[in-house]
C-alpha atoms as a PDB file:
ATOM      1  CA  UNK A   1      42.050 -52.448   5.956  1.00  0.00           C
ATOM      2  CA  UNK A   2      42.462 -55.434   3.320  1.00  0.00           C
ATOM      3  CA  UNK A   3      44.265 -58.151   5.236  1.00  0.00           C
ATOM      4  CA  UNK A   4      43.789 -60.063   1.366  1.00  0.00           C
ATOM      5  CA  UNK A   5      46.782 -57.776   0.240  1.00  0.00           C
ATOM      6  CA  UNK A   6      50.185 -59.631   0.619  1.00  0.00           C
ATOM      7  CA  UNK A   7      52.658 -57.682   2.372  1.00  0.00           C
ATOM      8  CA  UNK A   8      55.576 -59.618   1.190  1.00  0.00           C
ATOM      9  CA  UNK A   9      57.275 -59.815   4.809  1.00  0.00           C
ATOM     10  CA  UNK A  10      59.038 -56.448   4.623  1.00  0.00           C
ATOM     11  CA  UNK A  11      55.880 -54.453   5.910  1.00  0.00           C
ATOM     12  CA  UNK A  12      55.248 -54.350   9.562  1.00  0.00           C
ATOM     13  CA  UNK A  13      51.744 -54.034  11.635  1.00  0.00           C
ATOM     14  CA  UNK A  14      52.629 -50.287  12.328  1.00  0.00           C
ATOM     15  CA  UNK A  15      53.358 -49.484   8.532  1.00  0.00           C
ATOM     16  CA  UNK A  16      50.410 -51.371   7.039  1.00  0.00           C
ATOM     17  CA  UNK A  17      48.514 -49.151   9.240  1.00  0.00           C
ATOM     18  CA  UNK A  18      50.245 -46.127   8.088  1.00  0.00           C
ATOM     19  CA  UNK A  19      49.686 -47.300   4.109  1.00  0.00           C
ATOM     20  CA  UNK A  20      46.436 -48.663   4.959  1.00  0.00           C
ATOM     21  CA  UNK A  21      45.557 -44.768   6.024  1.00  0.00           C
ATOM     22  CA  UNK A  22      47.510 -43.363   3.531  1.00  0.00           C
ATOM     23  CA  UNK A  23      45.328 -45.315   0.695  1.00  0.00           C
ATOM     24  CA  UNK A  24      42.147 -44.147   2.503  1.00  0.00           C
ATOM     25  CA  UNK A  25      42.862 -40.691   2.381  1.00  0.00           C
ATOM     26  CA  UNK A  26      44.443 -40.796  -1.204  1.00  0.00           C
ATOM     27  CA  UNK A  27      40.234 -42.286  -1.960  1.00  0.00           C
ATOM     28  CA  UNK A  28      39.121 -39.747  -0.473  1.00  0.00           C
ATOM     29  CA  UNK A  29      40.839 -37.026  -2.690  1.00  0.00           C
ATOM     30  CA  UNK A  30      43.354 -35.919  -0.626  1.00  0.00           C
ATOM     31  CA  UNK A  31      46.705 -35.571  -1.954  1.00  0.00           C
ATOM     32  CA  UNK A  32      49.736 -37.898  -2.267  1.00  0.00           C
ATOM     33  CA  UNK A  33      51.249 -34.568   0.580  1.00  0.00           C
ATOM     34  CA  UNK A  34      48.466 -34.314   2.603  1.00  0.00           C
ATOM     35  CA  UNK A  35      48.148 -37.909   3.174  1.00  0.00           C
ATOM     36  CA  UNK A  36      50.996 -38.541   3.998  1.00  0.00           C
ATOM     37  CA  UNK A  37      50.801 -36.023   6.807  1.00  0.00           C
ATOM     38  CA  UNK A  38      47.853 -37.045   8.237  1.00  0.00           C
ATOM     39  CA  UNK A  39      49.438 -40.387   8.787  1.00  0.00           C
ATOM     40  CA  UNK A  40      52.053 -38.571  10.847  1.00  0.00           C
ATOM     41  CA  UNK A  41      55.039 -38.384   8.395  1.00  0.00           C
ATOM     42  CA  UNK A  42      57.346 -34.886   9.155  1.00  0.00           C
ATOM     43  CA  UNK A  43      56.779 -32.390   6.456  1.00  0.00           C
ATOM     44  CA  UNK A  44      60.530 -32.816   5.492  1.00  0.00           C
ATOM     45  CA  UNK A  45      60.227 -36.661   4.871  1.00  0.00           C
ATOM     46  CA  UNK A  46      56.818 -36.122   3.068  1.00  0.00           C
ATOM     47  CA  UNK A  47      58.422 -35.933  -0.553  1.00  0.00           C
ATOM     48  CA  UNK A  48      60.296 -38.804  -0.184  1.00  0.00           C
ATOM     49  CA  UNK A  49      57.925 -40.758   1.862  1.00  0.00           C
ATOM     50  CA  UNK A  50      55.265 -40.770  -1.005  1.00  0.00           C
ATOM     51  CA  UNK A  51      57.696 -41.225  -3.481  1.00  0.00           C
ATOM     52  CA  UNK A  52      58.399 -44.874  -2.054  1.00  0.00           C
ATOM     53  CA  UNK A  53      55.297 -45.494  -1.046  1.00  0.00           C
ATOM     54  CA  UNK A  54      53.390 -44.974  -4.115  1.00  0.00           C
ATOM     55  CA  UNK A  55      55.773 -47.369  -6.092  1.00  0.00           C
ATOM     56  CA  UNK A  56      55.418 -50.052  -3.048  1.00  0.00           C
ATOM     57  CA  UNK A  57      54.022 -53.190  -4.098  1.00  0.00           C
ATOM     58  CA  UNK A  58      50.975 -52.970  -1.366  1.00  0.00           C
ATOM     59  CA  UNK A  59      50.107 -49.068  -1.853  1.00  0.00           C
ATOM     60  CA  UNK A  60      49.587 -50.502  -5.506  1.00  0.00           C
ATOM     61  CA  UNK A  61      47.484 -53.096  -4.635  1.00  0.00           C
ATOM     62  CA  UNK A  62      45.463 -51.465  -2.081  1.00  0.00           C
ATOM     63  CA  UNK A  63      45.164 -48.977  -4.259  1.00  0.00           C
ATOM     64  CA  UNK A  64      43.745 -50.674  -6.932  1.00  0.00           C
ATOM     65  CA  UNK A  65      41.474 -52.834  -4.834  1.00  0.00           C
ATOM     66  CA  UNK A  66      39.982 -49.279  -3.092  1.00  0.00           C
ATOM     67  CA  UNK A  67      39.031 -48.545  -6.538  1.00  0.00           C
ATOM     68  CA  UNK A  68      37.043 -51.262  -7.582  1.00  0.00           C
ATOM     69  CA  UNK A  69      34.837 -50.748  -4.358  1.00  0.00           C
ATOM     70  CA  UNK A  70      34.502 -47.492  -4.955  1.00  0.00           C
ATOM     71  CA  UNK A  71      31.362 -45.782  -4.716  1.00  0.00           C
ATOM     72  CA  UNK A  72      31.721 -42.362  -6.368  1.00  0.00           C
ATOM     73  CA  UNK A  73      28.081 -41.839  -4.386  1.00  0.00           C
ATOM     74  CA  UNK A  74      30.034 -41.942  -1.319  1.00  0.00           C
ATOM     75  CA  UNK A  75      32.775 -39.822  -1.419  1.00  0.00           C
ATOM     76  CA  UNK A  76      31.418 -36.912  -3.889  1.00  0.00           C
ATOM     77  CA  UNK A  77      28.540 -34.736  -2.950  1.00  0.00           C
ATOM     78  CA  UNK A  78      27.117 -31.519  -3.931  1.00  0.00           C
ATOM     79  CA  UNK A  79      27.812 -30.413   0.060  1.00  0.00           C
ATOM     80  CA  UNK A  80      31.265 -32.001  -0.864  1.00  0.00           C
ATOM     81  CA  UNK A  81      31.747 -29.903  -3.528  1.00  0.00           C
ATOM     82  CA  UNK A  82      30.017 -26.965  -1.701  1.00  0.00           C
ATOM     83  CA  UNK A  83      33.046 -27.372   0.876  1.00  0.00           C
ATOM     84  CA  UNK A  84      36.208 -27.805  -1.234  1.00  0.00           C
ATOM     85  CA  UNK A  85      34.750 -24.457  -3.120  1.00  0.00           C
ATOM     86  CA  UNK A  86      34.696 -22.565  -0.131  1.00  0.00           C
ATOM     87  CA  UNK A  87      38.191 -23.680   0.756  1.00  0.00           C
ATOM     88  CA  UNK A  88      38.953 -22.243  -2.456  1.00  0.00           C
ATOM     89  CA  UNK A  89      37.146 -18.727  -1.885  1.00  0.00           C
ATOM     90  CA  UNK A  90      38.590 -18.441   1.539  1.00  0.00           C
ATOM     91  CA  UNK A  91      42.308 -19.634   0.840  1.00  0.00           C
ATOM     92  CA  UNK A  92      44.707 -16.808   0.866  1.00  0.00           C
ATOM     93  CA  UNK A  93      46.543 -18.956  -1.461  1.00  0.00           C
ATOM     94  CA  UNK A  94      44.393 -19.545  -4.249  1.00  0.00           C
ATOM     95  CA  UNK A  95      44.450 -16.828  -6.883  1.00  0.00           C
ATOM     96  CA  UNK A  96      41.859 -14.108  -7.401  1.00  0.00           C
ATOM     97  CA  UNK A  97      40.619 -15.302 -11.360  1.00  0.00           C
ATOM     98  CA  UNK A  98      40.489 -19.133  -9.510  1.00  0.00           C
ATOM     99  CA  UNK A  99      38.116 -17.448  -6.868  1.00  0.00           C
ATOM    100  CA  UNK A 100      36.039 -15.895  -9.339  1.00  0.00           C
ATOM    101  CA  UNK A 101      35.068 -19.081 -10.459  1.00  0.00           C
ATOM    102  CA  UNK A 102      34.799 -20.501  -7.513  1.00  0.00           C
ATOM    103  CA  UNK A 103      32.565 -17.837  -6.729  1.00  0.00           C
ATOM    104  CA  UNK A 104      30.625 -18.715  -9.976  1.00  0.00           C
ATOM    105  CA  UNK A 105      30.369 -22.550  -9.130  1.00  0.00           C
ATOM    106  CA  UNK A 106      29.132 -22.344  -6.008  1.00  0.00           C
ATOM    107  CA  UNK A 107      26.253 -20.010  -7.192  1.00  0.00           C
ATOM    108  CA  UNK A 108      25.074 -22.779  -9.656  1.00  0.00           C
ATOM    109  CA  UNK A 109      25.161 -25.376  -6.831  1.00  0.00           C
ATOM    110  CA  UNK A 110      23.694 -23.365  -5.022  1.00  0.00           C
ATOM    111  CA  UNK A 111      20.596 -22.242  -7.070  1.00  0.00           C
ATOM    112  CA  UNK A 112      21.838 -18.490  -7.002  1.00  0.00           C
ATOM    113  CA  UNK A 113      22.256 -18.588 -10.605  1.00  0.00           C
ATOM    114  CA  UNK A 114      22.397 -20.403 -13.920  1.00  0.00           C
ATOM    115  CA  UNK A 115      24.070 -21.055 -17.000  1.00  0.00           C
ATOM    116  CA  UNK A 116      21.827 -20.007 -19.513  1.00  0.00           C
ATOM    117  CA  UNK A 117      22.169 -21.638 -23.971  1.00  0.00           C
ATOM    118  CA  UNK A 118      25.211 -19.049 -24.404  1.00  0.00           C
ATOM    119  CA  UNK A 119      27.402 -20.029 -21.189  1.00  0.00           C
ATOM    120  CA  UNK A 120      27.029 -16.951 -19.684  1.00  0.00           C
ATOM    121  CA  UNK A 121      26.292 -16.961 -15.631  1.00  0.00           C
ATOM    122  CA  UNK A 122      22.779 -15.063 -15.008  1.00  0.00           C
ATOM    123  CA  UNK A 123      20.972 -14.685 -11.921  1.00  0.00           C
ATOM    124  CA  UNK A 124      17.704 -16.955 -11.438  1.00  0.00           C
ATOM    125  CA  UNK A 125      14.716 -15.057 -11.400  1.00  0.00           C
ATOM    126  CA  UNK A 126      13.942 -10.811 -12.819  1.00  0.00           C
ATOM    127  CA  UNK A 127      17.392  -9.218 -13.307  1.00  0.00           C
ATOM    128  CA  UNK A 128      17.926  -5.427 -14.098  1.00  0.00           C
ATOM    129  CA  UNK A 129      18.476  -6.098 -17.776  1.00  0.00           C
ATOM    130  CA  UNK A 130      14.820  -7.729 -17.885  1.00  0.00           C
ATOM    131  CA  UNK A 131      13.333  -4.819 -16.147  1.00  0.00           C
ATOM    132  CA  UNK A 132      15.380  -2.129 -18.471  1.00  0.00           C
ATOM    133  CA  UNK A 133      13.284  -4.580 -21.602  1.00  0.00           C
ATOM    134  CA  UNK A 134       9.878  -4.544 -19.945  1.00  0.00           C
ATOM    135  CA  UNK A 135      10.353  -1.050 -19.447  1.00  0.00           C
ATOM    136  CA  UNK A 136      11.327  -0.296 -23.229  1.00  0.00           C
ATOM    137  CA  UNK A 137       8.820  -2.803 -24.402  1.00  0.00           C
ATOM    138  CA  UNK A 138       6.150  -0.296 -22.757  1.00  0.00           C
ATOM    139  CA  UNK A 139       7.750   2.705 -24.462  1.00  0.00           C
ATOM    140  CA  UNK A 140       8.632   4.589 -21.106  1.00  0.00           C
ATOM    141  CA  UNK A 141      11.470   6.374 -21.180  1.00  0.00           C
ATOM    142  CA  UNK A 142      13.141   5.560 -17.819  1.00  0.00           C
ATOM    143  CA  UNK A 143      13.946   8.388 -15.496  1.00  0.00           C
ATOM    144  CA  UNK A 144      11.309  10.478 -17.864  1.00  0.00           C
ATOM    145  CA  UNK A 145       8.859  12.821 -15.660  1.00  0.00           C
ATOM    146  CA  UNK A 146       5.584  11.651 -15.804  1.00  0.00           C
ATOM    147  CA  UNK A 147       2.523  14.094 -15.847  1.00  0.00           C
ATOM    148  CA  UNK A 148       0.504  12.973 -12.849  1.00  0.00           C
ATOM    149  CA  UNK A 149      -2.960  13.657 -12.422  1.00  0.00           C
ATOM    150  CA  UNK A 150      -3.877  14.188  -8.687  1.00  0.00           C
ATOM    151  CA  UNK A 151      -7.216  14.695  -7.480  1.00  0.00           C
END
């Protein structure tokens, strides 16, 4: 809460507390919706409700003061990131092709896999495509029968 922000006389103490955690969510990436929600708006007064708040005079300047104390550090982590992917996987919402990349993302993060000079996603360590080029590299034939000598 920035008590440095003028309020012009129209706001009172219960909504600069509302905007207040409105702004605080919106720097935290939640959306303009959500927020707005979690500050206890109905969800059929949301739309509206952010649509007058985000051209209020205080929204804008809190808004703009959040940001230059911002410390991306602080709200953006790798574990961050780990969780809103997840959200994305597990959403019943969220379209299969946007999972798939989700999917793909959170293997990087998570060391699973790599993006190799071409782009293309490969698994970290011996895949099957490096033991099918050992394997012709030696001139085996895989699957061929061997002659074993027993004794």
């Amino acid at each position: 809460m920035d008590r440095t922000i003028p309020t012009h006389g129209y706001i009172d103490e219960g909504l600069r507390k509302a905007y207040d955690a409105y702004v605080d969510n919106i720097m935290r990436g939640v959306s303009p919706h959500e927020a707005a929600l979690r500050v206890g708006l109905l969800p059929e007064k949301v739309e509206q409700w952010v649509r007058a708040a985000e051209c209020d005079p205080y929204i804008i300047e809190r808004k703009r003061a959040a940001m230059k104390t911002l410390d991306a550090r602080t709200v953006w982590s790798a574990e961050t990131a780990v969780i809103h992917l997840l959200r994305l996987v597990e959403s019943p919402y969220t379209k299969d092709s946007a999972k798939v990349m989700a999917i793909d993302r959170l293997n990087v993060l998570l060391g699973i896999t790599i993006i190799d000079d071409k782009g293309n996603t490969r698994k970290i360590g011996r895949t099957l495509a490096d033991f099918y080029e050992d394997v012709a590299g030696s001139g085996a034939v895989p699957g061929a029968q061997h002659d074993v000598q027993r004794h």
